[in-house]
PDB file of N, CA and C in Angstrom:
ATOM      1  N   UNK A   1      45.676  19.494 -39.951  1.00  0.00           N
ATOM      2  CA  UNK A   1      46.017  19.089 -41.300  1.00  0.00           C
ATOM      3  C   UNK A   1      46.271  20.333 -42.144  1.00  0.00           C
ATOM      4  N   UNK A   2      47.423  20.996 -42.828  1.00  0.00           N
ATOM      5  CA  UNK A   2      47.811  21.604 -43.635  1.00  0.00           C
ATOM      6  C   UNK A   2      47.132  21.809 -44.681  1.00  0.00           C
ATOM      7  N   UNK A   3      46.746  22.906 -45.350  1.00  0.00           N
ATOM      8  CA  UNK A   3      46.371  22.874 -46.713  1.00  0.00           C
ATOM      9  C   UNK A   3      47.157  22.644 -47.829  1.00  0.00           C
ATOM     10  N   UNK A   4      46.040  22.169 -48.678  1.00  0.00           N
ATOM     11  CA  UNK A   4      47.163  21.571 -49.986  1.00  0.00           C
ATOM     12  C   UNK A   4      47.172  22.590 -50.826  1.00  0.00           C
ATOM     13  N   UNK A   5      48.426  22.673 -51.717  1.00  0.00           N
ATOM     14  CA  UNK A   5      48.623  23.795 -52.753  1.00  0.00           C
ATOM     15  C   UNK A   5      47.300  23.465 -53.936  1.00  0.00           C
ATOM     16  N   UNK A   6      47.077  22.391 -53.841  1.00  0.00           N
ATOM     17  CA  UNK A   6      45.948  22.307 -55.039  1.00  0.00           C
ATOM     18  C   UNK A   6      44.717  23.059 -54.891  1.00  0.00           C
ATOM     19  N   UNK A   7      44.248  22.705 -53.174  1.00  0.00           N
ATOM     20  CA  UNK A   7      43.328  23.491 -52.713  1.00  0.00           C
ATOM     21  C   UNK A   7      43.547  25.152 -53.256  1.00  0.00           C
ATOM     22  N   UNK A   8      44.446  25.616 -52.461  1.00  0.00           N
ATOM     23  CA  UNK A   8      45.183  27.160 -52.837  1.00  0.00           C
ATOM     24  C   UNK A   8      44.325  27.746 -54.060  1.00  0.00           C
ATOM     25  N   UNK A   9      45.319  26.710 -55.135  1.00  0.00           N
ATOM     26  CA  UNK A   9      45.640  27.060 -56.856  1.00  0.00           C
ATOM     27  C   UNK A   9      43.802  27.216 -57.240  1.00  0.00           C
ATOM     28  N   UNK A  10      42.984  26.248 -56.570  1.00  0.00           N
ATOM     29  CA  UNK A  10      42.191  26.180 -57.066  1.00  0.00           C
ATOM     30  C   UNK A  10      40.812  27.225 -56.520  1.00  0.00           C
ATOM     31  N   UNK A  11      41.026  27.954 -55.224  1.00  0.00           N
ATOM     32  CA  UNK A  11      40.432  29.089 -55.368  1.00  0.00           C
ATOM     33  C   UNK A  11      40.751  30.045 -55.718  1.00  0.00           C
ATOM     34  N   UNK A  12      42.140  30.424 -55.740  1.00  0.00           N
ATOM     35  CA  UNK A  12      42.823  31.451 -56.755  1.00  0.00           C
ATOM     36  C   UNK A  12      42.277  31.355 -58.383  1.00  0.00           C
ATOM     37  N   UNK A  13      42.693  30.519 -58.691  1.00  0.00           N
ATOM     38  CA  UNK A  13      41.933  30.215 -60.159  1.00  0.00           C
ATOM     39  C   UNK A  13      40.480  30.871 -60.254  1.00  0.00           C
ATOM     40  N   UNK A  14      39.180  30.567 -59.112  1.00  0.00           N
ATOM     41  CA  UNK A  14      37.961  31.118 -59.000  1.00  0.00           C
ATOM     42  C   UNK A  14      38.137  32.546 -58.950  1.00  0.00           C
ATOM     43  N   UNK A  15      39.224  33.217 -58.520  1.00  0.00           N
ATOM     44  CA  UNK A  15      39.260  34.649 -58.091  1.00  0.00           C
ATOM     45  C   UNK A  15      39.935  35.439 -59.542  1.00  0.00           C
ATOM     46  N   UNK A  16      39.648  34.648 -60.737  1.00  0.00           N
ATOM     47  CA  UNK A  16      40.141  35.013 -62.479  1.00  0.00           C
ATOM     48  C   UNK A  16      39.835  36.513 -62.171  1.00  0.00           C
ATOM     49  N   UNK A  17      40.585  37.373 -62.447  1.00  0.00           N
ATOM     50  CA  UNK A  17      40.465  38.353 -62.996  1.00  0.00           C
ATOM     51  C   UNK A  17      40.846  39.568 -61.876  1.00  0.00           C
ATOM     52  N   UNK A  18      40.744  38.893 -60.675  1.00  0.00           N
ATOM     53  CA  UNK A  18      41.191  39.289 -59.554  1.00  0.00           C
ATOM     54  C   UNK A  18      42.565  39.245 -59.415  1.00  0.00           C
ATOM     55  N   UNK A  19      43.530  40.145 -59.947  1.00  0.00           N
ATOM     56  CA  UNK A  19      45.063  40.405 -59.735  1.00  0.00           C
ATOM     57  C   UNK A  19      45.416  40.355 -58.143  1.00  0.00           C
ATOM     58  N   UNK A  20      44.857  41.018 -57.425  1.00  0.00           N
ATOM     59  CA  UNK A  20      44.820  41.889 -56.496  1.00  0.00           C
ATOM     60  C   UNK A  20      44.986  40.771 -55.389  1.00  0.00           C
ATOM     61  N   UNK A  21      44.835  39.672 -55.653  1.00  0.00           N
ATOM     62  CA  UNK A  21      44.238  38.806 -54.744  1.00  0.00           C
ATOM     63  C   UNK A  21      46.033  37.963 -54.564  1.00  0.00           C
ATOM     64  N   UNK A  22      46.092  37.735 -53.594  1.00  0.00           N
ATOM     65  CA  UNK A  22      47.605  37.070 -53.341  1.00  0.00           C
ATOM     66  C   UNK A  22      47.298  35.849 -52.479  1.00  0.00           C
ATOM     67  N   UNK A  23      48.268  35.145 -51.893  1.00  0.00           N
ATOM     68  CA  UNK A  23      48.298  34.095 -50.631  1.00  0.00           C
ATOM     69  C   UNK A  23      49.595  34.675 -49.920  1.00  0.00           C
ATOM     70  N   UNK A  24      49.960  33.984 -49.007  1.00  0.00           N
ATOM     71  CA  UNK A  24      50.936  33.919 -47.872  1.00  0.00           C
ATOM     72  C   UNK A  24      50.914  32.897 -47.608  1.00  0.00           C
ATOM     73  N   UNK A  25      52.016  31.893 -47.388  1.00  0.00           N
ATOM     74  CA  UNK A  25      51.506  30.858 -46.602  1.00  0.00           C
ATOM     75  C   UNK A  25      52.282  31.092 -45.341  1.00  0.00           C
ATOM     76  N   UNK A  26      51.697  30.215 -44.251  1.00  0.00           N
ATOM     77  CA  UNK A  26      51.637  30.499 -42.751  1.00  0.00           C
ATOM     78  C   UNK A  26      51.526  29.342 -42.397  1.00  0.00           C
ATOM     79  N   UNK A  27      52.537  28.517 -41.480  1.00  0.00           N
ATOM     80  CA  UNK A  27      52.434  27.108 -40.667  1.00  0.00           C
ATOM     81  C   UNK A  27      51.514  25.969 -41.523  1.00  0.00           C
ATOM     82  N   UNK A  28      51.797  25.558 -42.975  1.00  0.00           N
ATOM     83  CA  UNK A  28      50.953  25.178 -43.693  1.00  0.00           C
ATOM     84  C   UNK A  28      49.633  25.536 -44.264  1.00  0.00           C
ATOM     85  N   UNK A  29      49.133  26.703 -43.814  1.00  0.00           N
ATOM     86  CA  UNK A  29      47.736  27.071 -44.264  1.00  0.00           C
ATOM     87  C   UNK A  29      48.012  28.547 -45.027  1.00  0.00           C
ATOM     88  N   UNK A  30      47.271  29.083 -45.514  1.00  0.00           N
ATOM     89  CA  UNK A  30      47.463  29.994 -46.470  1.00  0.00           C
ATOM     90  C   UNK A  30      46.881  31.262 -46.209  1.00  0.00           C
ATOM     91  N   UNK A  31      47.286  32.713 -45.946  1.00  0.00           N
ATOM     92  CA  UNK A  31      46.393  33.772 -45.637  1.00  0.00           C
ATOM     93  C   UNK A  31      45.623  34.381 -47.074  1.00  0.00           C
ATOM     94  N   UNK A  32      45.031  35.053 -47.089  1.00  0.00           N
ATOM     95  CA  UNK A  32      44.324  35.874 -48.334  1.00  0.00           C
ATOM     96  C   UNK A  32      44.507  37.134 -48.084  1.00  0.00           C
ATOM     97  N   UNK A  33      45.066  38.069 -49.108  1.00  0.00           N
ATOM     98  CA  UNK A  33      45.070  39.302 -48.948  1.00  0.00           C
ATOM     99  C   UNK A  33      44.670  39.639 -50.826  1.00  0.00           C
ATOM    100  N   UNK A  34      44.269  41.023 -50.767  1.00  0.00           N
ATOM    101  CA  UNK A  34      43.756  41.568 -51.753  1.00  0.00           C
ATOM    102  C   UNK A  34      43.879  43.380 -51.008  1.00  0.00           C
ATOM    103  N   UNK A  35      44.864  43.710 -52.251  1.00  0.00           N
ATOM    104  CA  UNK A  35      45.077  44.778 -52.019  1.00  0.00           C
ATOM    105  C   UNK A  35      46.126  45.790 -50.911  1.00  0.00           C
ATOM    106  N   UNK A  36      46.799  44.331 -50.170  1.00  0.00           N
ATOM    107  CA  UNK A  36      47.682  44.431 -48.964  1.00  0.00           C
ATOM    108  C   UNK A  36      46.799  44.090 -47.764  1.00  0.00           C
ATOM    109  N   UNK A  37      45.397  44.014 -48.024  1.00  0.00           N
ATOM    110  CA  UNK A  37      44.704  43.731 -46.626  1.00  0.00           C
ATOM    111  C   UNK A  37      44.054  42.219 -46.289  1.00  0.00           C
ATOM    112  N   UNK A  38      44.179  41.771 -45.503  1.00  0.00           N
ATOM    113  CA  UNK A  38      43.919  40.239 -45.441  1.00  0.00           C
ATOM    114  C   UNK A  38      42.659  40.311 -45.137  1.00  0.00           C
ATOM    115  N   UNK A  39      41.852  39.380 -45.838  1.00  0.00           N
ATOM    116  CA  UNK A  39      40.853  39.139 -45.633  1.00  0.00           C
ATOM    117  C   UNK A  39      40.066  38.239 -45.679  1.00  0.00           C
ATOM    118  N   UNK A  40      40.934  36.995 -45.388  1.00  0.00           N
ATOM    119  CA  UNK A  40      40.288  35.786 -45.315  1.00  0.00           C
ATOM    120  C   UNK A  40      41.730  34.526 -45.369  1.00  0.00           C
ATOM    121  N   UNK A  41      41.476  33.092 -45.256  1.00  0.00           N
ATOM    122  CA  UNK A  41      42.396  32.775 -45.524  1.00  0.00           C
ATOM    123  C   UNK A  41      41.948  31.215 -46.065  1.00  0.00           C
ATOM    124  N   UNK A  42      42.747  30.123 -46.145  1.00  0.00           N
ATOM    125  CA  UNK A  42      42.717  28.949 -46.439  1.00  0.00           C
ATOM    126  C   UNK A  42      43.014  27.700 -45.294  1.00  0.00           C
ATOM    127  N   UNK A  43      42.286  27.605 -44.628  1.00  0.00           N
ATOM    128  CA  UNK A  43      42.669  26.601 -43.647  1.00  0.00           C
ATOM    129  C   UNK A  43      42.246  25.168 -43.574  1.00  0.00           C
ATOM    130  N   UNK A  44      42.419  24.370 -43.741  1.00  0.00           N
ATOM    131  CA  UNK A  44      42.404  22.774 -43.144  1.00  0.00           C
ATOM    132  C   UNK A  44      41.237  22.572 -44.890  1.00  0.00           C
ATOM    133  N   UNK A  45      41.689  22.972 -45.997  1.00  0.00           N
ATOM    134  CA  UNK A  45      41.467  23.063 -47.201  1.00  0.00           C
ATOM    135  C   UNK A  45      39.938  23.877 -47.175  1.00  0.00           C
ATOM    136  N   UNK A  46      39.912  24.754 -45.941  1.00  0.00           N
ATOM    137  CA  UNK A  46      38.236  25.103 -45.945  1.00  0.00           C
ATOM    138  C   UNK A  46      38.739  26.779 -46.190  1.00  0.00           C
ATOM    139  N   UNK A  47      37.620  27.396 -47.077  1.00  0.00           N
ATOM    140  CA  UNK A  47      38.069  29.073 -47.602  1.00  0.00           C
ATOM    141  C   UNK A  47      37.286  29.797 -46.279  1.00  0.00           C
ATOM    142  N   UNK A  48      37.746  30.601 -45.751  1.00  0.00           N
ATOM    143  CA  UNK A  48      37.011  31.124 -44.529  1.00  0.00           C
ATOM    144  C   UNK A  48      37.171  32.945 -45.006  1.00  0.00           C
ATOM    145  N   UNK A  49      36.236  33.776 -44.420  1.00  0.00           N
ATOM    146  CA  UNK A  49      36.751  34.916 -44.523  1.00  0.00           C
ATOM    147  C   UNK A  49      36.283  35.776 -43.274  1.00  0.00           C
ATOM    148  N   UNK A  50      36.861  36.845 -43.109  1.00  0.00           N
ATOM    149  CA  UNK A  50      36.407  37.829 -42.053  1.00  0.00           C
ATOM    150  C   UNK A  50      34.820  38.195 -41.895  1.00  0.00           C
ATOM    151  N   UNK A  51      33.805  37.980 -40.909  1.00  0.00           N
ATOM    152  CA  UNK A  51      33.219  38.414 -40.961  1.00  0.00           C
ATOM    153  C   UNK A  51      33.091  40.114 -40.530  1.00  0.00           C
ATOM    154  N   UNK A  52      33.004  40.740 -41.371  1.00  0.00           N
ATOM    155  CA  UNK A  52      33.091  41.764 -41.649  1.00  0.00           C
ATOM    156  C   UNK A  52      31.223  42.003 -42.302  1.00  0.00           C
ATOM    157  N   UNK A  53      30.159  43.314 -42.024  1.00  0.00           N
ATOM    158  CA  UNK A  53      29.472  43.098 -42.000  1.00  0.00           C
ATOM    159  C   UNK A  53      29.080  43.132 -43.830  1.00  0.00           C
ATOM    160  N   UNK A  54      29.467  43.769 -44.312  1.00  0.00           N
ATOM    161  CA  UNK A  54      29.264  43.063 -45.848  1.00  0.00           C
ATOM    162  C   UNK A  54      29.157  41.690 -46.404  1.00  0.00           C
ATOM    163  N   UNK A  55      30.709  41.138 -45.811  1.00  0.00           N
ATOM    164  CA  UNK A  55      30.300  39.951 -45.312  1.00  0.00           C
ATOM    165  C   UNK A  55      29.217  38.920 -44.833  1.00  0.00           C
ATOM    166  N   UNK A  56      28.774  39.531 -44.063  1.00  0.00           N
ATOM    167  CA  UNK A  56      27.343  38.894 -43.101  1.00  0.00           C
ATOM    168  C   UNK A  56      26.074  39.113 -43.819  1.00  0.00           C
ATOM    169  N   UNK A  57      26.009  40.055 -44.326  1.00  0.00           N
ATOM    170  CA  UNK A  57      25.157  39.970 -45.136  1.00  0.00           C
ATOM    171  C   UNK A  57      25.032  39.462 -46.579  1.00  0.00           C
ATOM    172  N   UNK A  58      25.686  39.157 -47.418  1.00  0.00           N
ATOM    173  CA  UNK A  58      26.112  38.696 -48.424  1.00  0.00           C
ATOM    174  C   UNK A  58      26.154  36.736 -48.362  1.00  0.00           C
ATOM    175  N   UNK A  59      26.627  36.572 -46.868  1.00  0.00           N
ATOM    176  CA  UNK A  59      26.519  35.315 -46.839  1.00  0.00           C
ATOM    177  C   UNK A  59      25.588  34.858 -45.085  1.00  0.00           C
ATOM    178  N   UNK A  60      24.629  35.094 -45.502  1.00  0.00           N
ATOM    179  CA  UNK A  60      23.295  35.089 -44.456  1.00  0.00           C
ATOM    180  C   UNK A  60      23.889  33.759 -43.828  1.00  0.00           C
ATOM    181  N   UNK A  61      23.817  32.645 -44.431  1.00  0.00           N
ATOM    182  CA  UNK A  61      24.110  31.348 -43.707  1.00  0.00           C
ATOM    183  C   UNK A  61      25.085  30.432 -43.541  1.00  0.00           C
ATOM    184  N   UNK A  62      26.402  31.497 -43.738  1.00  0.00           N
ATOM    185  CA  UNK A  62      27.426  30.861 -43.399  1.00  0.00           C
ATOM    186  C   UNK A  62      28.214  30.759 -42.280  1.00  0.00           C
ATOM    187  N   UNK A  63      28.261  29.490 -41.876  1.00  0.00           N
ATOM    188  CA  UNK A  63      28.640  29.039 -40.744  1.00  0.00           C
ATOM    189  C   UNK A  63      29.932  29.959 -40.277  1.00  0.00           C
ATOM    190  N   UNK A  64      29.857  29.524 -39.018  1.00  0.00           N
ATOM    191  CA  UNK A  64      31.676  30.272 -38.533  1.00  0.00           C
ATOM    192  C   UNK A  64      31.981  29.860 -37.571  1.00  0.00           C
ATOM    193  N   UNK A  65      33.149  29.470 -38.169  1.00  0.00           N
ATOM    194  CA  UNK A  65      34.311  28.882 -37.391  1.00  0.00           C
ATOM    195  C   UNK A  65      35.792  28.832 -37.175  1.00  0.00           C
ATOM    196  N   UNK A  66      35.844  28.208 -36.305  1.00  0.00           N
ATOM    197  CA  UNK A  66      37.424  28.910 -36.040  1.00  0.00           C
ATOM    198  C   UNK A  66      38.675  28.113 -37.144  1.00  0.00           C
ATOM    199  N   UNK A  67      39.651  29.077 -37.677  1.00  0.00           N
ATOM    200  CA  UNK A  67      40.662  28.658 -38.148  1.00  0.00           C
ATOM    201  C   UNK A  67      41.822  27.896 -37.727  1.00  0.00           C
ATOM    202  N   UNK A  68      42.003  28.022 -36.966  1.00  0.00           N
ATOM    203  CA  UNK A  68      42.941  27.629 -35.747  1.00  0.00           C
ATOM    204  C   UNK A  68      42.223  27.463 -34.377  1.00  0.00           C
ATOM    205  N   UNK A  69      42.898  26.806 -33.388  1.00  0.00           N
ATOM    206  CA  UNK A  69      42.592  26.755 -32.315  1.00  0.00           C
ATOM    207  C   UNK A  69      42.965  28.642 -31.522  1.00  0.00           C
ATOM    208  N   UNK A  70      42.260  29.332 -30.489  1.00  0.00           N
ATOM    209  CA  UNK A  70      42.230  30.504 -30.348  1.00  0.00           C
ATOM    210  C   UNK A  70      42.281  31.653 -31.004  1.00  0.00           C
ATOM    211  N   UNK A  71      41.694  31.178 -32.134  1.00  0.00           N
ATOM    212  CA  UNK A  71      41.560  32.592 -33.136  1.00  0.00           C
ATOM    213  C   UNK A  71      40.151  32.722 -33.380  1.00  0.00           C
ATOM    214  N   UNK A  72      39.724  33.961 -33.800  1.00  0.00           N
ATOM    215  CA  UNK A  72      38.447  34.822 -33.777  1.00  0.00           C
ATOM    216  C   UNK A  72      37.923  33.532 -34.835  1.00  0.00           C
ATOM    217  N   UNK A  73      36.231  33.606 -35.142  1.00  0.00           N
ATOM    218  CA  UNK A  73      35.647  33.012 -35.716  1.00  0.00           C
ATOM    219  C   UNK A  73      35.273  33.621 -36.943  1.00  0.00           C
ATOM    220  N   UNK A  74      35.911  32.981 -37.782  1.00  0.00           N
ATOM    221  CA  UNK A  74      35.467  33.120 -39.356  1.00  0.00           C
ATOM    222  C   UNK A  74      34.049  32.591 -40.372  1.00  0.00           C
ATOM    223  N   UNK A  75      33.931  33.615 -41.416  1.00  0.00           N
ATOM    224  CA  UNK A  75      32.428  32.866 -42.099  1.00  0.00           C
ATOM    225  C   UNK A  75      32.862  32.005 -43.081  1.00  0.00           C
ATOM    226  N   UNK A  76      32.255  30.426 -43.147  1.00  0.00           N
ATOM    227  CA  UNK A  76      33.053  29.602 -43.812  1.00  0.00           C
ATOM    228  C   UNK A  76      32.281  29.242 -45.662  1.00  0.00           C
ATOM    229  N   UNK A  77      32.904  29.248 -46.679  1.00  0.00           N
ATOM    230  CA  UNK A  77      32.242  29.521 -47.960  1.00  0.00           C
ATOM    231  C   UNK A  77      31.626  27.986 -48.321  1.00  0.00           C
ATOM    232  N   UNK A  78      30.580  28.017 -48.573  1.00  0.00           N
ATOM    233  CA  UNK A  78      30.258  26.979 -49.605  1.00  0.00           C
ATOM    234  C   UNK A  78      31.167  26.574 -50.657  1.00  0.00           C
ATOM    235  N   UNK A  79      31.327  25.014 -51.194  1.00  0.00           N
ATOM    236  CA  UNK A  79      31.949  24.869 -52.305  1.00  0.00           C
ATOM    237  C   UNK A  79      30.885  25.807 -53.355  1.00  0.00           C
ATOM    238  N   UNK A  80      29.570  25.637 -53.554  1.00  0.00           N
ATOM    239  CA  UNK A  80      29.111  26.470 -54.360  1.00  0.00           C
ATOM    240  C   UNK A  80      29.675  27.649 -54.690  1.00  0.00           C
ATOM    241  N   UNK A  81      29.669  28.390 -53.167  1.00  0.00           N
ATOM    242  CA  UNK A  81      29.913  30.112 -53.447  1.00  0.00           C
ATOM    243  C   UNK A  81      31.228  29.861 -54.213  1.00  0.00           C
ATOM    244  N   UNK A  82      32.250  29.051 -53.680  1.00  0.00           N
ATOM    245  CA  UNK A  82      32.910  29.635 -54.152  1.00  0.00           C
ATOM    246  C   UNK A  82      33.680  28.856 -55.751  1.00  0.00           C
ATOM    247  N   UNK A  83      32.982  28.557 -55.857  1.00  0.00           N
ATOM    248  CA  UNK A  83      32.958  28.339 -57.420  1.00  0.00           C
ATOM    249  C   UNK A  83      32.214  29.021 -58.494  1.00  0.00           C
ATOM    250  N   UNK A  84      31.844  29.926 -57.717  1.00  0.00           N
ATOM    251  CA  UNK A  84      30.826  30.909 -58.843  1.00  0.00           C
ATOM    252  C   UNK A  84      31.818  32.262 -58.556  1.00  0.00           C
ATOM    253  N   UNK A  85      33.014  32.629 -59.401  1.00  0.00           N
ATOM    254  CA  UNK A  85      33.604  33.522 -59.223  1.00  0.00           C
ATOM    255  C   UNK A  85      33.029  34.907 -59.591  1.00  0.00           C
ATOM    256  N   UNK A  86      32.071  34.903 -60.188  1.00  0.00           N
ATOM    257  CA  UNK A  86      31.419  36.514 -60.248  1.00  0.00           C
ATOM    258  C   UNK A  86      31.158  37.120 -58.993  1.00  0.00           C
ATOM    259  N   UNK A  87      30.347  36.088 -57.806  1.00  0.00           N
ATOM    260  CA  UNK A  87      29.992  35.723 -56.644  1.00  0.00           C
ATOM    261  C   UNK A  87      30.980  36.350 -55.631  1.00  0.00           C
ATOM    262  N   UNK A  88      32.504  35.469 -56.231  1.00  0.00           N
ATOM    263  CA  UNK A  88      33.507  36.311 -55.383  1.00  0.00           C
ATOM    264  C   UNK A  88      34.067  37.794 -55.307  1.00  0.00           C
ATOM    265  N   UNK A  89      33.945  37.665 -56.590  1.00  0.00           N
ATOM    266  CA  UNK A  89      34.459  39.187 -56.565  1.00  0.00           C
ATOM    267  C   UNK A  89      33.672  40.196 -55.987  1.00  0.00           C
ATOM    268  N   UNK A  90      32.552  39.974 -56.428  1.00  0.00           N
ATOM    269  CA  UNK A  90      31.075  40.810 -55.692  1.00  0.00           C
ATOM    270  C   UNK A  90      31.895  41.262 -54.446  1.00  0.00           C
ATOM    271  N   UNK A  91      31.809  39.804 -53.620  1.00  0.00           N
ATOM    272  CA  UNK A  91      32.342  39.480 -52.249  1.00  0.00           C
ATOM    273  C   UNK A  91      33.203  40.261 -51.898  1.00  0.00           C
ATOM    274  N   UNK A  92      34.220  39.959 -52.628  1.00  0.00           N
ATOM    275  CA  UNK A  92      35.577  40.952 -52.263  1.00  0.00           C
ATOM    276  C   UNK A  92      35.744  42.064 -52.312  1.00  0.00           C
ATOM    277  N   UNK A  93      34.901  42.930 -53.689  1.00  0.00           N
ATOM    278  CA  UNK A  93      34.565  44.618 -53.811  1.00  0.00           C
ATOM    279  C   UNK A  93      33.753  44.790 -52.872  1.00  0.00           C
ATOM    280  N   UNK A  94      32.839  44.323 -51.983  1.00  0.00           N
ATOM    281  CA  UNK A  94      31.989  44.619 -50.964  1.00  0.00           C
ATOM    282  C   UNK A  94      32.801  44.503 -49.758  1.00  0.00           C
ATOM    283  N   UNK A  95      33.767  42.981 -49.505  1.00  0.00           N
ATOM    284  CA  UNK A  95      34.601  43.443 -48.242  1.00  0.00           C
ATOM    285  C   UNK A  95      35.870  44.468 -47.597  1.00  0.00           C
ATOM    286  N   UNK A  96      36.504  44.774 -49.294  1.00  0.00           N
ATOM    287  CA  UNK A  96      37.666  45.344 -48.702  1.00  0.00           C
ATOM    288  C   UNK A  96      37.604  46.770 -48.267  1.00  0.00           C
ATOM    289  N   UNK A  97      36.229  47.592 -48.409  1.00  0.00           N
ATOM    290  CA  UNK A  97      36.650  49.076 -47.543  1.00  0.00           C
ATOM    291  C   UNK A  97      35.931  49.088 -46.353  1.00  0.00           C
ATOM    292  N   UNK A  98      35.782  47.510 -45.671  1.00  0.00           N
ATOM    293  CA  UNK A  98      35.583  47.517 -44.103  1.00  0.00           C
ATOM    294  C   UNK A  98      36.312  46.545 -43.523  1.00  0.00           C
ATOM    295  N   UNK A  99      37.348  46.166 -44.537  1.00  0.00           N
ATOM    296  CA  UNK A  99      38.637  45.580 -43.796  1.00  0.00           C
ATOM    297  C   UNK A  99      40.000  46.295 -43.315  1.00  0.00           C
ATOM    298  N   UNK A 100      40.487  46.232 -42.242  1.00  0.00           N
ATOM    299  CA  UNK A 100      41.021  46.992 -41.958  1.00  0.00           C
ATOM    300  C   UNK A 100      42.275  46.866 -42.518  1.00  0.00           C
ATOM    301  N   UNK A 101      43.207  48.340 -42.662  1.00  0.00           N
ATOM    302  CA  UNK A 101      44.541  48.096 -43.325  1.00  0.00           C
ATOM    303  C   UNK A 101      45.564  47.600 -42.297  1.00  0.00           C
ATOM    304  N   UNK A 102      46.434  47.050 -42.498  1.00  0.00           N
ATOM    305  CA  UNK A 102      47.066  46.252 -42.029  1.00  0.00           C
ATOM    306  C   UNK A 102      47.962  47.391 -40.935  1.00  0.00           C
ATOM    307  N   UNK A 103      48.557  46.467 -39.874  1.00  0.00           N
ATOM    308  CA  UNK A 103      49.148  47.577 -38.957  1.00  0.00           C
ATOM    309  C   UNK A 103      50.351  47.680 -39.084  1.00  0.00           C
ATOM    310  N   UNK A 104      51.061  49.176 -38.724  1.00  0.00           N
ATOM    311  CA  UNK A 104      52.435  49.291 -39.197  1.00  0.00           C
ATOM    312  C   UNK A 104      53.341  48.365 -38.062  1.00  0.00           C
ATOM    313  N   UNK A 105      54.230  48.020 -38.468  1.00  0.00           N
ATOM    314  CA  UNK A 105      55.326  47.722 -37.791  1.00  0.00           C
ATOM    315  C   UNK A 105      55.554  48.243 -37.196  1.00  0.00           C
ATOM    316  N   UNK A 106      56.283  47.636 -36.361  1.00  0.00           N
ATOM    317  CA  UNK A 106      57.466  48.881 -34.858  1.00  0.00           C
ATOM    318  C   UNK A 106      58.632  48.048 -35.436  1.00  0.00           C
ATOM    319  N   UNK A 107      59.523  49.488 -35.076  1.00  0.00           N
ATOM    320  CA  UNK A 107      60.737  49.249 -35.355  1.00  0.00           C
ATOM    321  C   UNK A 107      61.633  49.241 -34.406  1.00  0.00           C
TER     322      UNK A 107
END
């Protein structure tokens, strides 16, 4: 099942103040990047992000699971967390300098 743009709009909206923060969309579901580096995305209307160990610690009991069928396992957000956007940003200044930068192209 595809994510809905409402879903999207409406954690973007939580991420106020967060410029930095973009989407992509991808085969109906939506990637997250902040800053050019992806770090989480929007799938089957559920917010997932890299566990990355800032990550892991920040969210002790969040489940993980997969986004897709054969892709790595993601930590999946509470509606709580993520409606408490101070919460996110925390989140996001803590994940992005152990996310990796994105890889160059071949040409």
């Amino acid at each position: 099942m595809p994510s809905s743009e409402k879903f999207r709009d409406h954690v973007l909206q939580q991420f106020k103040g967060e410029l930095r923060v973009t989407t992509r969309k991808m085969m109906g579901e939506y990637i997250l990047y902040a800053d050019g580096k992806i770090f989480g995305g929007i799938y089957d209307d559920r917010l997932l992000v890299k566990p990355v160990a800032a990550a892991l610690a920040m969210l002790p009991g969040a489940k993980k699971q997969l986004p897709y069928e054969g892709a790595r396992p993601m930590l999946r957000m509470t509606n709580e967390q993520i409606e408490d956007s101070k919460f996110l940003a925390k989140l996001l200044d803590a994940m992005l300098p152990e996310v990796p930068a994105p890889k160059a192209k071949k040409k």
